[in-house]
Protein backbone atom coordinates (compact mmCIF):
# COMPACT_ATOMS: atom_id res chain seq x y z
CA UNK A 1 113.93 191.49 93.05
CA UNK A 2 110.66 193.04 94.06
CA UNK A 3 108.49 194.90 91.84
CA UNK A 4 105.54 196.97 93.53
CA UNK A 5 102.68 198.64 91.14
CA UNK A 6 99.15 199.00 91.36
CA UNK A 7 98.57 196.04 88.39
CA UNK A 8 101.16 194.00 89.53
CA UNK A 9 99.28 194.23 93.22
CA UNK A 10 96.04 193.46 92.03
CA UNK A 11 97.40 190.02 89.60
CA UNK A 12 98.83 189.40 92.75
CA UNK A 13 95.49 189.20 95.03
CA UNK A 14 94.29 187.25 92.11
CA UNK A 15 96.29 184.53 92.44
CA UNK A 16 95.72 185.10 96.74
CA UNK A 17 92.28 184.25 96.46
CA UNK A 18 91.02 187.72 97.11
CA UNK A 19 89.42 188.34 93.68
CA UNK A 20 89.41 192.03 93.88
CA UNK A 21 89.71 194.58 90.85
CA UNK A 22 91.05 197.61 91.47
CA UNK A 23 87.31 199.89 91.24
CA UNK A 24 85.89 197.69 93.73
CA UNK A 25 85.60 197.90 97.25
CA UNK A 26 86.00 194.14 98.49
CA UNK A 27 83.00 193.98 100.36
CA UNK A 28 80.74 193.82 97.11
CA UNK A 29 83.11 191.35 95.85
CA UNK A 30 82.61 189.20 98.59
CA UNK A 31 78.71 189.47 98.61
CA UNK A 32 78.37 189.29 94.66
CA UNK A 33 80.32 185.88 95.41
CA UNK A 34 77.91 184.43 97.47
CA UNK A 35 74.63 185.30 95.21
CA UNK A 36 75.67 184.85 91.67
CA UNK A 37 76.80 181.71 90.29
CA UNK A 38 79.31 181.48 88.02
CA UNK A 39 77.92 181.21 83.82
CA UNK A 40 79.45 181.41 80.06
CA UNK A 41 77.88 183.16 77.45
CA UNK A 42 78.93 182.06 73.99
CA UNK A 43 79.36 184.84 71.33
CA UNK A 44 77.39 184.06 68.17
CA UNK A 45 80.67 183.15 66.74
CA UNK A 46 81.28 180.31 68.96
CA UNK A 47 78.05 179.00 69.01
CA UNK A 48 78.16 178.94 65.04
CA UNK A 49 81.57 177.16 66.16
CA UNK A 50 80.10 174.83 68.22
CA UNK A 51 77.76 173.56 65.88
CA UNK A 52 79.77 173.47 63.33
CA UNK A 53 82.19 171.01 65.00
CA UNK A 54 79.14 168.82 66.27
CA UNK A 55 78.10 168.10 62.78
CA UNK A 56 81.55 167.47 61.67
CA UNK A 57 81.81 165.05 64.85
CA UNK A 58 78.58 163.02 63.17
CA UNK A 59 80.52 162.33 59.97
CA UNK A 60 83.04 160.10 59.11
CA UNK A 61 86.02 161.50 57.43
CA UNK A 62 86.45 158.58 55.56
CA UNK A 63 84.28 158.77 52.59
CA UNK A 64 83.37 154.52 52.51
CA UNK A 65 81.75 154.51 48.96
CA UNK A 66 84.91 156.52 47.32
CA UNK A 67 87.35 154.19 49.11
CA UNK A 68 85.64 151.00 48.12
CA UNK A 69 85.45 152.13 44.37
CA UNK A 70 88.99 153.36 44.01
CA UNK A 71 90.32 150.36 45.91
CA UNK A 72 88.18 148.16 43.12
CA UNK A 73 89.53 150.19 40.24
CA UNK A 74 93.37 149.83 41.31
CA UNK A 75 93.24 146.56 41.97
CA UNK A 76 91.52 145.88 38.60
CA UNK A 77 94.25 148.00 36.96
CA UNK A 78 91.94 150.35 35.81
CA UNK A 79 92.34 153.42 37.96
CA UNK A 80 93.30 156.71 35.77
CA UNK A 81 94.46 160.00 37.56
CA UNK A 82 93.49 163.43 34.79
CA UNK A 83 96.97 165.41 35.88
CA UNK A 84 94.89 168.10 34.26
CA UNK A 85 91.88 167.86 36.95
CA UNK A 86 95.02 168.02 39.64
CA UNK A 87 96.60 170.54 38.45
CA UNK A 88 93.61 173.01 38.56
CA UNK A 89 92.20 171.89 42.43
CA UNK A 90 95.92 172.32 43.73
CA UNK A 91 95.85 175.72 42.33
CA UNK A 92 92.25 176.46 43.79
CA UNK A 93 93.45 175.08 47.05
CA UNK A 94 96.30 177.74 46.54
CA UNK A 95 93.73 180.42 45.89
CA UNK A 96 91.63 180.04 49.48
CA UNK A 97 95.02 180.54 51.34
CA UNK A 98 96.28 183.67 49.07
CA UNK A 99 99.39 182.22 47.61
CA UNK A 100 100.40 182.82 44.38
CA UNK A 101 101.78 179.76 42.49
C-alpha cells in the first residue's frame, strides 16, 4: 500500500536526509546547514528541572543519623510507632495526590 500526501512526503525527506519543510525552498536549507551549528535552549522550566535534580543528585537518600537511631532503638526494644502520627501523614500524603480516603 502506498500513501502519497504533502505531510506524509515531507516525514518522508526527513528520514532521506533532505531536511526540508514544506515553506522552504531547499537551497536555504542547505546553506543555513553549513553556517549555524546546531544548540538547545532550555525553557525556564527545565532549567528549574535541572537544578533541581542536581541537588537531589548531592544528597543521599538515606537519611544516616535516622537509620542509626532507629536501628539502636529496635534493637534495644525500645522503638514505639504513634498509629495516631501515621494515620494523619498517610492521609496528608493522600491530600497532595487528590484522593479522597
Amino acid at each position: 500500500m502506498t500513501i502519497y500526501s504533502t505531510g506524509v512526503r515531507g516525514v518522508l525527506r526527513a528520514y532521506q536526509g533532505d531536511r526540508v519543510t514544506l515553506n522552504q525552498d531547499r537551497r536555504n536549507v542547505e546553506g543555513k546547514a553549513k553556517s549555524d551549528e546546531d544548540s538547545v535552549v532550555l525553557s525556564p522550566q527545565a532549567q528549574k528541572l535541572r537544578r533541581a535534580q542536581e541537588m537531589v543528585a548531592k544528597e543521599s537518600a538515606v537519611r544516616e543519623e535516622v537509620v542509626a537511631r532507629i536501628s539502636q532503638e529496635v534493637a534495644a526494644g525500645t522503638y514505639r510507632i504513634d498509629p495516631d502520627e501515621v494515620a494523619k501523614k498517610l492521609l496528608a500524603a493522600s491530600r497532595l495526590f487528590d484522593r479522597e480516603v
